[in-house]
Structure formats: structure tokens, C-alpha cells
PDB file of N, CA and C in Angstrom:
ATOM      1  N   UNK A   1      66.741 -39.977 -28.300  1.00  0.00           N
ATOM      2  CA  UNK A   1      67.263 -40.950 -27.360  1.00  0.00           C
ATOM      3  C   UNK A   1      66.370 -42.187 -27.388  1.00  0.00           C
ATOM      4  N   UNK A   2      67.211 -43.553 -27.252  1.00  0.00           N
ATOM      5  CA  UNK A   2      66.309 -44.767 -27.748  1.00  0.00           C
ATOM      6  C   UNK A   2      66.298 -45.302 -26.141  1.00  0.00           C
ATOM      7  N   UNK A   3      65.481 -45.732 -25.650  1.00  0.00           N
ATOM      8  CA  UNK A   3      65.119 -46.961 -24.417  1.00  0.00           C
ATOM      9  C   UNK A   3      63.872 -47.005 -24.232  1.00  0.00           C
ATOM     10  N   UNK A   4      63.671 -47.112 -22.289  1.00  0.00           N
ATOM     11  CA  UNK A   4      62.613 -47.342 -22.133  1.00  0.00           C
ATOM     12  C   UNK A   4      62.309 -46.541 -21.231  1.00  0.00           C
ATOM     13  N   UNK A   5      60.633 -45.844 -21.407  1.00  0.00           N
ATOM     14  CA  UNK A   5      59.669 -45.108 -20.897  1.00  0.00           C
ATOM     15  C   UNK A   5      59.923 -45.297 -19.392  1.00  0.00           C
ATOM     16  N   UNK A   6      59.613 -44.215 -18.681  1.00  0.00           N
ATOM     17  CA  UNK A   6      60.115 -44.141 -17.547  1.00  0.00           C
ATOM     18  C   UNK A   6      58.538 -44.446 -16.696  1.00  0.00           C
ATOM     19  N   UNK A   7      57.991 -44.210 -17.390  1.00  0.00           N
ATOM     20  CA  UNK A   7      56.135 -44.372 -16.960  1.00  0.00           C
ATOM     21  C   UNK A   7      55.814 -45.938 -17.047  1.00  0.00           C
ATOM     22  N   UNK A   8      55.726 -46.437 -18.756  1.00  0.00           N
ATOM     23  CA  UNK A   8      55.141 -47.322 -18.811  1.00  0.00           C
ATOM     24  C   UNK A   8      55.991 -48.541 -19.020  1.00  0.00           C
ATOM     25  N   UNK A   9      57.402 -48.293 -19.253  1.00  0.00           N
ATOM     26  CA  UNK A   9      58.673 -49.465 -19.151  1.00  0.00           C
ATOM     27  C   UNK A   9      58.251 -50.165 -20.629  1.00  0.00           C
ATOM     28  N   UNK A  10      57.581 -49.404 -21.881  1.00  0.00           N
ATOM     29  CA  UNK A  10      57.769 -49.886 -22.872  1.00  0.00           C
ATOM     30  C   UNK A  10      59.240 -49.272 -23.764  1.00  0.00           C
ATOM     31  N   UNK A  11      59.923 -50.210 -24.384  1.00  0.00           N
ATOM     32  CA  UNK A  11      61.317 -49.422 -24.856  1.00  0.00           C
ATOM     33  C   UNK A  11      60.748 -48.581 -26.062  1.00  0.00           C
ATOM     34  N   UNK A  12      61.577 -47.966 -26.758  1.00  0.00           N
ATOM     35  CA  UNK A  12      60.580 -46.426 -27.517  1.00  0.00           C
ATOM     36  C   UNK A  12      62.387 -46.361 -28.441  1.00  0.00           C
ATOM     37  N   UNK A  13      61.811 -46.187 -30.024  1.00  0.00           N
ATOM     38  CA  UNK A  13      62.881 -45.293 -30.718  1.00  0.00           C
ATOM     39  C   UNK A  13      63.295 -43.797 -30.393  1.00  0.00           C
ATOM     40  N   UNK A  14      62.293 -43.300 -29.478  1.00  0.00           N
ATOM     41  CA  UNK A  14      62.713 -42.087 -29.107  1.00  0.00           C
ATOM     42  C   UNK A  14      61.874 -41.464 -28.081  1.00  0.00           C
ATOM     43  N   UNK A  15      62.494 -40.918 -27.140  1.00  0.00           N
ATOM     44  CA  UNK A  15      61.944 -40.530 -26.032  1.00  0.00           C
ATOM     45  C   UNK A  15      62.323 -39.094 -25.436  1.00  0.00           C
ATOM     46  N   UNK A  16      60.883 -38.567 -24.848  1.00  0.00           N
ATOM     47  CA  UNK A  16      60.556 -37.120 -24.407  1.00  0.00           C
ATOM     48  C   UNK A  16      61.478 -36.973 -22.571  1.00  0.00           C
ATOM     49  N   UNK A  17      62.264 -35.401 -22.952  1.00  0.00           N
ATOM     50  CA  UNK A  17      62.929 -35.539 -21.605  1.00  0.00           C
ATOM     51  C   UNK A  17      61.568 -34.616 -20.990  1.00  0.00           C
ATOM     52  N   UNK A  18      61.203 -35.326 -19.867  1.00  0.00           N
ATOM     53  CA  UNK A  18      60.275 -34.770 -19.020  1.00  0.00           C
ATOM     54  C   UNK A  18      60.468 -33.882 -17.378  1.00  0.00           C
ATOM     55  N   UNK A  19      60.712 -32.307 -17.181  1.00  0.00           N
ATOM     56  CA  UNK A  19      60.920 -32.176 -16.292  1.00  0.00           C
ATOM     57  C   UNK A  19      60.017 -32.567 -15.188  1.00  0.00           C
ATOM     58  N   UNK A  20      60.590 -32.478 -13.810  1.00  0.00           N
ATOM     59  CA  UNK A  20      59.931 -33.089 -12.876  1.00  0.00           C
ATOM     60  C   UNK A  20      59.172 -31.975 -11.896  1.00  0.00           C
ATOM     61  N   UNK A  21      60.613 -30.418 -12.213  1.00  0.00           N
ATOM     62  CA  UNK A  21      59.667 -29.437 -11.963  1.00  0.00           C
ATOM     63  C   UNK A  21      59.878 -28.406 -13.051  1.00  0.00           C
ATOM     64  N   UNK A  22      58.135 -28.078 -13.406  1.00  0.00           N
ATOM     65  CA  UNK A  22      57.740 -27.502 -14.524  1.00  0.00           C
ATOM     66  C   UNK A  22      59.337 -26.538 -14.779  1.00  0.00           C
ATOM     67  N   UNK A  23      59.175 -26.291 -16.494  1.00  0.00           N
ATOM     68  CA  UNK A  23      60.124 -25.422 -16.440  1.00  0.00           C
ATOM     69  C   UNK A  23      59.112 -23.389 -16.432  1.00  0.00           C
ATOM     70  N   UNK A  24      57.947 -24.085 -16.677  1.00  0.00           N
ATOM     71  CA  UNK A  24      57.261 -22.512 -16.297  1.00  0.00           C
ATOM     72  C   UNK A  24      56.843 -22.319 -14.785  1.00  0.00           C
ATOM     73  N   UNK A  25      57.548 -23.088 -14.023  1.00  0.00           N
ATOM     74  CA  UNK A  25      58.180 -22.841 -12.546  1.00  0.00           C
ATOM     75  C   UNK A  25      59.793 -22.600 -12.343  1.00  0.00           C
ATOM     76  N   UNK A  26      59.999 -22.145 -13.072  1.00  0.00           N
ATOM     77  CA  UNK A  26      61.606 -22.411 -12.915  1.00  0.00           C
ATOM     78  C   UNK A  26      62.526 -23.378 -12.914  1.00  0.00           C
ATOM     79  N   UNK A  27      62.332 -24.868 -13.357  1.00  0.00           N
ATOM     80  CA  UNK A  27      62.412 -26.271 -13.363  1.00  0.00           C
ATOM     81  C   UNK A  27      63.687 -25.789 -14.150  1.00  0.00           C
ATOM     82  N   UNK A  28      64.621 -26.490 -13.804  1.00  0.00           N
ATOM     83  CA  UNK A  28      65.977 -26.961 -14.337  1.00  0.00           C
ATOM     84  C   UNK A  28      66.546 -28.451 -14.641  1.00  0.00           C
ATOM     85  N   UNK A  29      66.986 -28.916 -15.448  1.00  0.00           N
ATOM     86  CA  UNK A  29      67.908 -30.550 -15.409  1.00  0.00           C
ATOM     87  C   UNK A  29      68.106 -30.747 -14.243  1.00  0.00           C
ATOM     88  N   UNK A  30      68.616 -29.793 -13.655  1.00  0.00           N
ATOM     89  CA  UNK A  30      69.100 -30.089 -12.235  1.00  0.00           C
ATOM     90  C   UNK A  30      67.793 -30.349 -11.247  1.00  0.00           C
ATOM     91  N   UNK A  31      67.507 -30.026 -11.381  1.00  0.00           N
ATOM     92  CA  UNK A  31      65.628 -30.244 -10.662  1.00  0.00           C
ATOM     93  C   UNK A  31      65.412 -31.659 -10.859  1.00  0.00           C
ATOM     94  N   UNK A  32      65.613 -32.255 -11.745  1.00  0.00           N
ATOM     95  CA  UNK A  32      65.243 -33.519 -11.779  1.00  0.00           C
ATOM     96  C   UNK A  32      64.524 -33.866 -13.385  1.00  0.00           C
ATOM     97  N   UNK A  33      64.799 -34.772 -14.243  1.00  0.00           N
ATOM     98  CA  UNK A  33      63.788 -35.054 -15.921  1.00  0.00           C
ATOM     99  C   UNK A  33      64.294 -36.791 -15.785  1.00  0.00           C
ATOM    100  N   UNK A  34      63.289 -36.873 -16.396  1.00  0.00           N
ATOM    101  CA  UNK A  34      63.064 -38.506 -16.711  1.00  0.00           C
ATOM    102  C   UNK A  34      62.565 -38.538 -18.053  1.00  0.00           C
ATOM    103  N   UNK A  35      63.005 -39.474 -18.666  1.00  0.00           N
ATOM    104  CA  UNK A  35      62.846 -39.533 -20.411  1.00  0.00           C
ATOM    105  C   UNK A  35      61.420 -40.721 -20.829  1.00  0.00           C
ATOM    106  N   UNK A  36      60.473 -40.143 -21.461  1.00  0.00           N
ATOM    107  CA  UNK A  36      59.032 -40.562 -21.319  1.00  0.00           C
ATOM    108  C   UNK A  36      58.725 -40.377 -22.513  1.00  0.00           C
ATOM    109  N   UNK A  37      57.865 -41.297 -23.144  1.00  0.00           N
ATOM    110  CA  UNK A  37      56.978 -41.829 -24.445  1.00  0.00           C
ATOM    111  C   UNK A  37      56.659 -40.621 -24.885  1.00  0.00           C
ATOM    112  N   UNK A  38      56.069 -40.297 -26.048  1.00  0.00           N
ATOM    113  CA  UNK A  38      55.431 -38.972 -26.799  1.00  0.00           C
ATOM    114  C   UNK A  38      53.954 -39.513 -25.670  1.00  0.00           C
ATOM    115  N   UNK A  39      53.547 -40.591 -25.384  1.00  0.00           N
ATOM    116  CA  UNK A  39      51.702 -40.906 -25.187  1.00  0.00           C
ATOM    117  C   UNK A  39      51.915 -40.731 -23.538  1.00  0.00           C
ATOM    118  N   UNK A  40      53.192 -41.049 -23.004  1.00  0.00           N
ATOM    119  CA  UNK A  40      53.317 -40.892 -21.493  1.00  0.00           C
ATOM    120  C   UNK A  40      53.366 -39.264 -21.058  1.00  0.00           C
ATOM    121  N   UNK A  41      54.048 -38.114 -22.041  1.00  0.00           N
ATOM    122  CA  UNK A  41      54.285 -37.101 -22.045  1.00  0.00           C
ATOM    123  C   UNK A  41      52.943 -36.651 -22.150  1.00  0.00           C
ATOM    124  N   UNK A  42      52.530 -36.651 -22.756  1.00  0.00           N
ATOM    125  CA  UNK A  42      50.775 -36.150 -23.296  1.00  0.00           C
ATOM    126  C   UNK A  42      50.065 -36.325 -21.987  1.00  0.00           C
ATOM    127  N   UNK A  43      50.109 -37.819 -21.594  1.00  0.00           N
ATOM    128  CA  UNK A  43      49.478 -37.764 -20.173  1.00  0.00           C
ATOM    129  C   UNK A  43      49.700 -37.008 -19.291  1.00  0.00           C
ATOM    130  N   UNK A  44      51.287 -36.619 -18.796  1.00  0.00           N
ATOM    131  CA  UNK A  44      50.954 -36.095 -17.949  1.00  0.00           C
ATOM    132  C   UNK A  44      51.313 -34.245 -18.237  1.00  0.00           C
ATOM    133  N   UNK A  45      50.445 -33.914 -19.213  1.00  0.00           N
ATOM    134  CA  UNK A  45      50.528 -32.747 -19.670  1.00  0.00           C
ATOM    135  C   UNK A  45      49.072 -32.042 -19.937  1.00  0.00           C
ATOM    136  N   UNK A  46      47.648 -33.575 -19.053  1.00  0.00           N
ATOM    137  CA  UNK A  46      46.506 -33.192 -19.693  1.00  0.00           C
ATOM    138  C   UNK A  46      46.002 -34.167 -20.312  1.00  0.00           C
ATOM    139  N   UNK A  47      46.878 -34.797 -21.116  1.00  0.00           N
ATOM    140  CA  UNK A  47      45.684 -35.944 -22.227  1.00  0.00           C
ATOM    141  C   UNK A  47      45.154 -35.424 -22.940  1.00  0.00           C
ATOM    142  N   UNK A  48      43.678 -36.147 -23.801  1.00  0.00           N
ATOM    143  CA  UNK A  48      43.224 -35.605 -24.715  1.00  0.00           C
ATOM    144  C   UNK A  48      42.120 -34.460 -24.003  1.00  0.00           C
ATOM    145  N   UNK A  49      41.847 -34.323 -22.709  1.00  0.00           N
ATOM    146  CA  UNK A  49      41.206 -33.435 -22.415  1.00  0.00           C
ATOM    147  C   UNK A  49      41.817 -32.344 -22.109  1.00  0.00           C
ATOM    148  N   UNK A  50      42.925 -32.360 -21.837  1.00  0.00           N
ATOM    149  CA  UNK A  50      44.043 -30.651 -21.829  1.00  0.00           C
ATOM    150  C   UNK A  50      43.536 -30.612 -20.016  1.00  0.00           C
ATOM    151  N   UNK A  51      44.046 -30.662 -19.240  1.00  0.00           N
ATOM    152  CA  UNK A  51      44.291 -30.401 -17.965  1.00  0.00           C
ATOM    153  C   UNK A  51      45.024 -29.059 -17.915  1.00  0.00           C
ATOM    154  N   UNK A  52      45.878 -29.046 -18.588  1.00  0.00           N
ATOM    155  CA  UNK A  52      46.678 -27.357 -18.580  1.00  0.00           C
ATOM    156  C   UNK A  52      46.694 -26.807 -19.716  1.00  0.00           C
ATOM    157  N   UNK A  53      47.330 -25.728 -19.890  1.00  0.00           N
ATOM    158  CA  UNK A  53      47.575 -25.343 -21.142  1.00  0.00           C
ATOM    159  C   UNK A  53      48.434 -25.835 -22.398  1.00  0.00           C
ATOM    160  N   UNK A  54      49.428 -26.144 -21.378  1.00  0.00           N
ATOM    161  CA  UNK A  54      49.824 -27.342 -23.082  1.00  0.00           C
ATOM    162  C   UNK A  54      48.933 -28.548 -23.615  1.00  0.00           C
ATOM    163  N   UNK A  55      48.282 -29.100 -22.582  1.00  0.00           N
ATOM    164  CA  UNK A  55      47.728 -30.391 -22.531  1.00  0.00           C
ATOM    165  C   UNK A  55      46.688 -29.639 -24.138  1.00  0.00           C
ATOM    166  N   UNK A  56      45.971 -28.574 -23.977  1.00  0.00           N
ATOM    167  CA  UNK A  56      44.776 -27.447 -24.806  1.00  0.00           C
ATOM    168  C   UNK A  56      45.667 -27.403 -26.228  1.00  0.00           C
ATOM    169  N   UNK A  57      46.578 -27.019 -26.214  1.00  0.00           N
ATOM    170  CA  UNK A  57      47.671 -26.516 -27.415  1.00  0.00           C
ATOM    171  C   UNK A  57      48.056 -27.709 -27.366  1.00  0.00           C
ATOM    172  N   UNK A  58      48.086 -28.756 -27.106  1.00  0.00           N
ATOM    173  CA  UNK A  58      48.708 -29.965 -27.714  1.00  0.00           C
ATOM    174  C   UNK A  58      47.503 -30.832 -28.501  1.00  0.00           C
ATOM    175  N   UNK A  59      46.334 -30.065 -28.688  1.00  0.00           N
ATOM    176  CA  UNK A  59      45.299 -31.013 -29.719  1.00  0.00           C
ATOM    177  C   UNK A  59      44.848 -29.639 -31.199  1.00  0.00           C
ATOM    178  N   UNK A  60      45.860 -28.627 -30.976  1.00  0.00           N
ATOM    179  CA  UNK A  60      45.962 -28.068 -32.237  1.00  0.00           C
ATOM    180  C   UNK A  60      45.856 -28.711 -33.662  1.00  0.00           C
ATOM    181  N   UNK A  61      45.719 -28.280 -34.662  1.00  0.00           N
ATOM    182  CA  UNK A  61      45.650 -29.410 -36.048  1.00  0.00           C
ATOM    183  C   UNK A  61      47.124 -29.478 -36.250  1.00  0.00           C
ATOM    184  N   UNK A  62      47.768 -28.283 -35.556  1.00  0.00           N
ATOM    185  CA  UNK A  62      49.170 -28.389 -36.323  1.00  0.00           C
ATOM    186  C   UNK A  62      50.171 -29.475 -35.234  1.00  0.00           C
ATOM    187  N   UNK A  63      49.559 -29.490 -34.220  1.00  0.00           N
ATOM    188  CA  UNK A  63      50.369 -30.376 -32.643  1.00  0.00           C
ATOM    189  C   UNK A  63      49.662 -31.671 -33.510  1.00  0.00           C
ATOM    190  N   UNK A  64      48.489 -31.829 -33.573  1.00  0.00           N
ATOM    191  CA  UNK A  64      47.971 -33.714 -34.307  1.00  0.00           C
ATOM    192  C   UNK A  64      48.522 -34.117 -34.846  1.00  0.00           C
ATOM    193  N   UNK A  65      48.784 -33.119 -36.458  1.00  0.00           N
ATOM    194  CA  UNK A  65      49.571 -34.232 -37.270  1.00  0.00           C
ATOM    195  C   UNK A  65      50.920 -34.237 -36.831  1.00  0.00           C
ATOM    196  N   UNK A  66      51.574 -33.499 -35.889  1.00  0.00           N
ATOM    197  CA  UNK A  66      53.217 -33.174 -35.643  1.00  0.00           C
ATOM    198  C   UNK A  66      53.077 -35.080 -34.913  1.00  0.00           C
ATOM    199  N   UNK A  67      51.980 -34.907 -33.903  1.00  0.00           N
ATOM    200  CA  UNK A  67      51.791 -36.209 -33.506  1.00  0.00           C
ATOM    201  C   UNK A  67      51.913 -37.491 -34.153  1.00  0.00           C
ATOM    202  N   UNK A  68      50.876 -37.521 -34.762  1.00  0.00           N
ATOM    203  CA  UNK A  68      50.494 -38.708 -36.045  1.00  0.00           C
ATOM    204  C   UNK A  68      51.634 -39.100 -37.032  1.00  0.00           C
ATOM    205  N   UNK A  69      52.534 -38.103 -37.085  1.00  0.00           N
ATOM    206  CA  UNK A  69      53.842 -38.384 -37.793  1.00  0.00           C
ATOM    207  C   UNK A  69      54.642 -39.096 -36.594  1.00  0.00           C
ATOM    208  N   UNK A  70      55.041 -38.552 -35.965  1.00  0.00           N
ATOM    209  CA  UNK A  70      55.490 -38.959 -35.075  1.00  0.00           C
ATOM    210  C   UNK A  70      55.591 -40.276 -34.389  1.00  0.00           C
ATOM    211  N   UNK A  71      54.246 -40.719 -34.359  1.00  0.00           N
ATOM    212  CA  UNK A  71      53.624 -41.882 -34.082  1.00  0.00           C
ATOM    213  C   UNK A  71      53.728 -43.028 -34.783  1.00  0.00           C
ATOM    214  N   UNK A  72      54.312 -42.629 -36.279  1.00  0.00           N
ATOM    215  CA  UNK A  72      54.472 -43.974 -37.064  1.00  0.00           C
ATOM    216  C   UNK A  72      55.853 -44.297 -37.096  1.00  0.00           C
ATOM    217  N   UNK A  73      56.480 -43.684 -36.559  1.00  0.00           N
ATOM    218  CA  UNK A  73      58.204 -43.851 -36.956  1.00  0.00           C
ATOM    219  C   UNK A  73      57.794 -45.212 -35.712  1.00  0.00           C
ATOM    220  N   UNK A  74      57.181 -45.643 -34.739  1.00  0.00           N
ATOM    221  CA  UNK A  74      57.383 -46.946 -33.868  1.00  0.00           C
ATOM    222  C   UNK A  74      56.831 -47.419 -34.122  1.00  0.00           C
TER     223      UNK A  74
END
């Protein structure tokens, strides 16, 4: 999906649907998602210091380069 970041209001070739409540709380569409940057998603998942567990598993070698690819398509 192409627009703009719901965080930082930069427009994006493609954007992360972000639930609003976790889905490892039971979070549904219906719960509420807003569509957010790969770098806005990361934030609020932890950053580069991992706040949770994805935030930890999202600086894997195999999550980096999934990243770094990712990162050049904009």
C-alpha cells in the first residue's frame, strides 16, 4: 500500500499495517491499525534497542538484511 505514514506524514511506496491493539493480545482490524513506515514500525516495536521481543528479533542478521533490502526500494 502506497501513501503516507501515519506517524511521521512522510508519503512511503509501501507501508506497514500497524495494530493498535497488539495482536499477541488478541488485537483484531477491528480493534483499530494504522498504516506506518518500515522505520515508524520498528519504533514502535523497540527500535534498535528491542523494547520487546520483536523489537530483539527484529535486529537478527536475517530481519537486517530483510531490512536493508527493503530500505532501498524508497
Amino acid at each position: 500500500m502506497e501513501g503516507f505514514c501515519a506517524d511521521c506524514k512522510i508519503h512511503r511506496k509501501a507501508l506497514h499495517k500497524h495494530h493498535l491493539k497488539p495482536k499477541s493480545e488478541g488485537g483484531t482490524d477491528a480493534d483499530g491499525i494504522i498504516y506506518i513506515c518500515a522505520n515508524c514500525h520498528e519504533d514502535r516495536h523497540g527500535g534498535l534497542l528491542g523494547g520487546n521481543i520483536r523489537g530483539r528479533l527484529a535486529q537478527s542478521p536475517e530481519a537486517q538484511l530483510k531490512r536493508s533490502l527493503s530500505l532501498k526500494e524508497y
